[in-house]
Protein backbone atom coordinates (compact mmCIF):
# COMPACT_ATOMS: atom_id res chain seq x y z
CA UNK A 1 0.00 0.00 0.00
CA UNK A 2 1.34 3.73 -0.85
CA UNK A 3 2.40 5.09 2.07
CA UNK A 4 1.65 8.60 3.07
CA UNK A 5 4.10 11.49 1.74
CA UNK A 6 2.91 14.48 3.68
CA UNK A 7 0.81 14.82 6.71
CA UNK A 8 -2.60 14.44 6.15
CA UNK A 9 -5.32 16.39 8.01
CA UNK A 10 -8.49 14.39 9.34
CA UNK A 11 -11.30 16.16 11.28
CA UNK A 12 -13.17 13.37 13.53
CA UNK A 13 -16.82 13.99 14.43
CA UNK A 14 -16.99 12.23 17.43
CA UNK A 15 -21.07 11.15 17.84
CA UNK A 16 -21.45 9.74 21.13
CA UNK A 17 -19.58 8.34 23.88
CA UNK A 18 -19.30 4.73 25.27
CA UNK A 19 -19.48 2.93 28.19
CA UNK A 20 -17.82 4.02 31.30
CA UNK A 21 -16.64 0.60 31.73
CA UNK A 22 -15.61 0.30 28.24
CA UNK A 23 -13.96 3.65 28.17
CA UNK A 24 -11.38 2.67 31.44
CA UNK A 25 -10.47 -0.65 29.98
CA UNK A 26 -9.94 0.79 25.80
CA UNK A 27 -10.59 4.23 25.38
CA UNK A 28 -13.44 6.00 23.62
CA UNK A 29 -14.51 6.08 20.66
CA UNK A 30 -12.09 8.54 18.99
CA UNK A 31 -9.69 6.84 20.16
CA UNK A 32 -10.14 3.41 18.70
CA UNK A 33 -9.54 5.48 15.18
CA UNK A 34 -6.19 6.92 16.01
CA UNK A 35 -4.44 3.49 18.07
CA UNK A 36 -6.09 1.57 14.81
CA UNK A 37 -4.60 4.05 12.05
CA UNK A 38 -1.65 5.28 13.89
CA UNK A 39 -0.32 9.18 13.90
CA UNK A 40 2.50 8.48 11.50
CA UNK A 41 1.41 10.48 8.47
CA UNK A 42 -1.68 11.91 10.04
CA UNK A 43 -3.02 14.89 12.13
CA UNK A 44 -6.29 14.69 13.62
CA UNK A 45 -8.95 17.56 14.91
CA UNK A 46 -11.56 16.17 17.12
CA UNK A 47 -14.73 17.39 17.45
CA UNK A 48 -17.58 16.70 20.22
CA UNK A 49 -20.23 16.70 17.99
CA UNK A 50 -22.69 14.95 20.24
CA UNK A 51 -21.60 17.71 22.75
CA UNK A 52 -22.88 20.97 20.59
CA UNK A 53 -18.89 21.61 19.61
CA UNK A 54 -18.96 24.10 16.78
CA UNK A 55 -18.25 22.39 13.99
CA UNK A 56 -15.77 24.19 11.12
CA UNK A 57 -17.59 26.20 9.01
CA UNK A 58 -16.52 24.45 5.87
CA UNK A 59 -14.26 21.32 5.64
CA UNK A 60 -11.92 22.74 3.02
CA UNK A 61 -8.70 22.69 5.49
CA UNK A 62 -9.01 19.21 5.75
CA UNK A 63 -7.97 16.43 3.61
CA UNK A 64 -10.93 14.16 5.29
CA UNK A 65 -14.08 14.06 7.65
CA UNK A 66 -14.78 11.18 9.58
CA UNK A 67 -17.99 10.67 12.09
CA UNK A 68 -17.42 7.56 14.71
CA UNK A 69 -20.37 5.60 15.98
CA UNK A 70 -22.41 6.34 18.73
CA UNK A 71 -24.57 4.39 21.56
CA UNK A 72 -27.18 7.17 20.52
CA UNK A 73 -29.68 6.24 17.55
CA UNK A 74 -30.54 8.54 14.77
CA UNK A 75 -34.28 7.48 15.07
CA UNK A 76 -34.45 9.91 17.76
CA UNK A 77 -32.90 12.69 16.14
CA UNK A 78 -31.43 15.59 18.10
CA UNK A 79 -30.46 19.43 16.62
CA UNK A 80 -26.57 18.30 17.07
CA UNK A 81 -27.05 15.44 14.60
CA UNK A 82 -28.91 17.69 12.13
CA UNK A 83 -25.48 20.23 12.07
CA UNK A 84 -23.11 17.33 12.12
CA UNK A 85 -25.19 15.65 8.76
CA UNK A 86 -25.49 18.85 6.95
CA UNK A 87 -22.09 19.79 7.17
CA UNK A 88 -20.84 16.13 6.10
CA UNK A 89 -22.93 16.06 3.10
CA UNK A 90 -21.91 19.63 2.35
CA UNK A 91 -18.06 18.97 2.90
CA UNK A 92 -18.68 15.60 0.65
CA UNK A 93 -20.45 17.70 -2.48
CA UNK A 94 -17.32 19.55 -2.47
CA UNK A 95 -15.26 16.83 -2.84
CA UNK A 96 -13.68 16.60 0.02
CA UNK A 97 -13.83 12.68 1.02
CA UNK A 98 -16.35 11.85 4.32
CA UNK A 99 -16.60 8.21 5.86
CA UNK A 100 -19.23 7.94 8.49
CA UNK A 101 -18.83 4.39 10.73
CA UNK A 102 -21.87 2.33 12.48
CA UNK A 103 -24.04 5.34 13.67
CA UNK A 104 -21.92 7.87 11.38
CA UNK A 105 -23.62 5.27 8.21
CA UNK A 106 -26.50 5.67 9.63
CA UNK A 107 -26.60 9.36 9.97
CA UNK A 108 -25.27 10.05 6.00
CA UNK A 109 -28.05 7.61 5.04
CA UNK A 110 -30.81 9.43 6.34
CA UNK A 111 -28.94 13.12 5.33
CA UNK A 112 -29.47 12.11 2.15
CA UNK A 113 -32.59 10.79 2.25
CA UNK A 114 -32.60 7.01 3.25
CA UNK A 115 -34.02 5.34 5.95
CA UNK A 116 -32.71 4.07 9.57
CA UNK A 117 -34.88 1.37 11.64
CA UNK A 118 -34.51 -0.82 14.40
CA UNK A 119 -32.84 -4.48 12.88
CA UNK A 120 -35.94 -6.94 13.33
CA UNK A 121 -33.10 -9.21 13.16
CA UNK A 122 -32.05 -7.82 16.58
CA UNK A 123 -28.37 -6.61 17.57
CA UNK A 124 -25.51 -7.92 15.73
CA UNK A 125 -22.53 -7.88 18.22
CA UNK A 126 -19.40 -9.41 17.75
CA UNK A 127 -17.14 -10.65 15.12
CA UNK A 128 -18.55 -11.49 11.77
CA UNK A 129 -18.26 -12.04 8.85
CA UNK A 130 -19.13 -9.68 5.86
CA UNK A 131 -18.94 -10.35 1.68
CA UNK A 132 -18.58 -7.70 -0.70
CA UNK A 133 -20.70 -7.14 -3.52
CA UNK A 134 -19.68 -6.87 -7.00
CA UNK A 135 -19.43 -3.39 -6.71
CA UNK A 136 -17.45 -3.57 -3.07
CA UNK A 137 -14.91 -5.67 -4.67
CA UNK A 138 -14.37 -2.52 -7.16
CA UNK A 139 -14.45 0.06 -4.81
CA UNK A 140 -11.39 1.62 -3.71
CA UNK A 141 -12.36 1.25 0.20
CA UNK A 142 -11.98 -2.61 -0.07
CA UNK A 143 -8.21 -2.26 -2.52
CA UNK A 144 -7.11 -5.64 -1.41
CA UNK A 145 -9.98 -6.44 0.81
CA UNK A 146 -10.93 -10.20 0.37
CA UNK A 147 -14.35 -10.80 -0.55
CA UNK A 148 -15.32 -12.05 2.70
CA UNK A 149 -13.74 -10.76 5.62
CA UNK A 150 -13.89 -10.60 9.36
CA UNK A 151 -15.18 -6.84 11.21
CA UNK A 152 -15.81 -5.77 14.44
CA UNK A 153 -19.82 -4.90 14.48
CA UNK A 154 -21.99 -4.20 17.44
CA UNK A 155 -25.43 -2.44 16.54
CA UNK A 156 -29.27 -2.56 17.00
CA UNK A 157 -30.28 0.08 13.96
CA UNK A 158 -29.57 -0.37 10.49
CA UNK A 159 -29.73 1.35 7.10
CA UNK A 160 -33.58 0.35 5.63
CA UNK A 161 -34.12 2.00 3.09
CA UNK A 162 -31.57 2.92 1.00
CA UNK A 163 -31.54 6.67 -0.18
CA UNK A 164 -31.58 7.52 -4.23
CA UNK A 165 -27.96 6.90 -5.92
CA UNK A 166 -26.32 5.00 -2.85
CA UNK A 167 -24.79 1.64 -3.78
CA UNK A 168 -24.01 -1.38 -1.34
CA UNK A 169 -20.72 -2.52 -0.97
CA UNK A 170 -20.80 -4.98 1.34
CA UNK A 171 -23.46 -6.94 3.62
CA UNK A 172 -24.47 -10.26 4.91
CA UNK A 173 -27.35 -11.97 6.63
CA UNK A 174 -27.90 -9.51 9.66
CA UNK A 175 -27.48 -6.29 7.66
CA UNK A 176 -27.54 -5.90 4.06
CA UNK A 177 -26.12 -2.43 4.13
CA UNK A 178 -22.76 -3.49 5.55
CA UNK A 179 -21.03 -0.68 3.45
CA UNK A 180 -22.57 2.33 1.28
CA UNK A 181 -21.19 4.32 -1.37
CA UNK A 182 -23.35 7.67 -1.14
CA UNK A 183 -21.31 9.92 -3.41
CA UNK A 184 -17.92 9.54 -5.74
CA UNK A 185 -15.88 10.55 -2.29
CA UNK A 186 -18.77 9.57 0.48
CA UNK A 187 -18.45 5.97 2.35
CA UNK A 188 -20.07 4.50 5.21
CA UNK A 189 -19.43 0.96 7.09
CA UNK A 190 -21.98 -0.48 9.23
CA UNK A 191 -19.11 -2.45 11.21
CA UNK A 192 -16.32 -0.98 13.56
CA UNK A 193 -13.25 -0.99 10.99
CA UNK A 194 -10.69 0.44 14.34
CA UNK A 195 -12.18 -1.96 16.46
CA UNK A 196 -10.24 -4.89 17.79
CA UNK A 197 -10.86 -7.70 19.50
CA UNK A 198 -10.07 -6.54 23.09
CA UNK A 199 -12.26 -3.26 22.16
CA UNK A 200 -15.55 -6.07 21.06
CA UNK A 201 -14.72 -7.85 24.55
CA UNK A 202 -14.92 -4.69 26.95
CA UNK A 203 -18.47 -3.64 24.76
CA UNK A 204 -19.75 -7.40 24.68
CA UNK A 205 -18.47 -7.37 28.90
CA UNK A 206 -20.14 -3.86 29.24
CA UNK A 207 -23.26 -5.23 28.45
CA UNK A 208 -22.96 -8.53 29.19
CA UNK A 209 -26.47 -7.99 31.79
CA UNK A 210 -28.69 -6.52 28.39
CA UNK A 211 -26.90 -9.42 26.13
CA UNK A 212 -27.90 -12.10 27.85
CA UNK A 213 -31.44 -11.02 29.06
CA UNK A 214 -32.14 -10.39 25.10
CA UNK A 215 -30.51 -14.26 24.31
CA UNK A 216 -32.84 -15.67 26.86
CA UNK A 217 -36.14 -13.96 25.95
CA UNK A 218 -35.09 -15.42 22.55
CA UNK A 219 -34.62 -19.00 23.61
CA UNK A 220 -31.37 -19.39 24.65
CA UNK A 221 -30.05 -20.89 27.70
CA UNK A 222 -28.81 -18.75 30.05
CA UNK A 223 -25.23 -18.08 29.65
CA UNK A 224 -24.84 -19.37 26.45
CA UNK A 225 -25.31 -16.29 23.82
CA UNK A 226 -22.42 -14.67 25.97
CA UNK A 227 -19.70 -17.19 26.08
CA UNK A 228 -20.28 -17.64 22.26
CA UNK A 229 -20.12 -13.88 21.26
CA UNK A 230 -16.60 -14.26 23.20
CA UNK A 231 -15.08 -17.26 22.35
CA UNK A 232 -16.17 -15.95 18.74
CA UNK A 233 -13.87 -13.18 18.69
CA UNK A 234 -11.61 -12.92 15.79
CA UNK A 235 -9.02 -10.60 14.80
CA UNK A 236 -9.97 -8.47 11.50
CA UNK A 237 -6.76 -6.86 9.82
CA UNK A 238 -9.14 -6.13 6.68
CA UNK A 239 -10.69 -3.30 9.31
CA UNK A 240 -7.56 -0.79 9.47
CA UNK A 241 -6.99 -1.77 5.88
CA UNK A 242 -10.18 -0.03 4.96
CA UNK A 243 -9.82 3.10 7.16
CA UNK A 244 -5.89 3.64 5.25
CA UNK A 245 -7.43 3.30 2.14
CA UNK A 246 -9.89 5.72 2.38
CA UNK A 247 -7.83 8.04 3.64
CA UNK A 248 -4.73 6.92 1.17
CA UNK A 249 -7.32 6.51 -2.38
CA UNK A 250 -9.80 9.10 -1.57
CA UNK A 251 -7.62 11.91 -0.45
């Protein structure tokens, strides 16, 4: 893969906040994104979007926007989400190359018009396994991506309804959308690309309590769901292979 030649500028929208729990054993959110892509190359500007942080007024001075995902839902839509939306779909019709994860998906879906519901599939958590479509295996975000790879993916609301001109990438049983193209430089992943294993074990042991009460009013022993979502875990290199090549092919 190219490497980078000059330091690249990255403004991350942070969305949300997680865990307490999850937060003293592997960080936040924003985080996750810089241990997972490294600072060598790269400068990033946070911003506490779900906080009300003014956002830039245009994303010109950067060479990419990025939103992280969020334990919030953008079914209940707030004024902060509204900003954060606008200004990634304006930064992205001016070229300038946006990539929204899990909840930041979800939020560029409905910006430009799609639809976000609750998965009547229920909450994917853990590692899984996700296959590119014909069209994934093209796009630059999956450049030497195999066609089925392992993510990182914990979420209860997906993309439903696609919005006019978006094109999936990638998917599998639980969630079709697994990866949208909106625009020529806007991407979204449904899965946690800078998530690694430890970070799915501290979420998975946050909420071990709601996990397993879900599992059981589904049928399943108690205990069982658990143990399997965490003897399941499996590394997934493909994940920071996807966030450097947006920001290495897109840029």
């Amino acid at each position: 893969m190219r490497q980078p030649t000059a330091v690249k500028n990255v403004l991350l929208l942070k969305a949300g906040e997680a865990a307490e729990a999850v937060r003293v054993s592997v960080g936040d959110y924003d985080r996750w994104f810089l241990q997972a892509i490294g600072l060598s190359g790269y400068r990033f500007d946070i911003v506490l979007a779900h906080r009300d942080a003014p956002l830039p007024t245009r994303a010109d001075g950067y060479d990419a926007v990025m939103m992280t995902g969020s334990p919030l839902s953008v079914t209940a839509l707030e004024p902060w989400m509204k900003r954060a939306a606008d200004f990634m779909v304006e930064a992205g019709e001016r070229g300038t190359p946006v990539l929204g994860v899990c909840f930041g998906q979800q939020l560029l879906a409905h910006a430009y018009g799609g639809r976000v519901s609750r998965n009547p599939q229920g909450r994917e958590t853990g590692s899984v396994e996700v296959t590119l479509t014909e069209a994934g295996k093209q796009d630059p975000l999956f450049d030497g991506v195999p066609e089925r790879f392992i993510a990182q993916a914990t979420h209860e609301d997906i993309v439903s309804h696609l919005p006019d001109g978006a094109q999936v990438l990638a998917g599998n049983a639980n969630t079709a959308a697994q990866a949208l193209a909106f625009r020529p430089t806007v991407r979204g992943v449904q899965f946690y690309p800078e998530a690694s294993v430890d970070t799915l074990r501290a979420v998975i042991e946050a909420r071990w309590e709601g996990l397993e009460r879900d599992s059981v009013a589904r049928g399943a022993a108690p205990g069982e769901y658990v143990r399997q979502l965490l003897a399941g875990l499996t590394p997934s290199p493909a994940g920071r292979r996807i966030l450097l090549n947006f920001l290495e092919r897109f840029t």
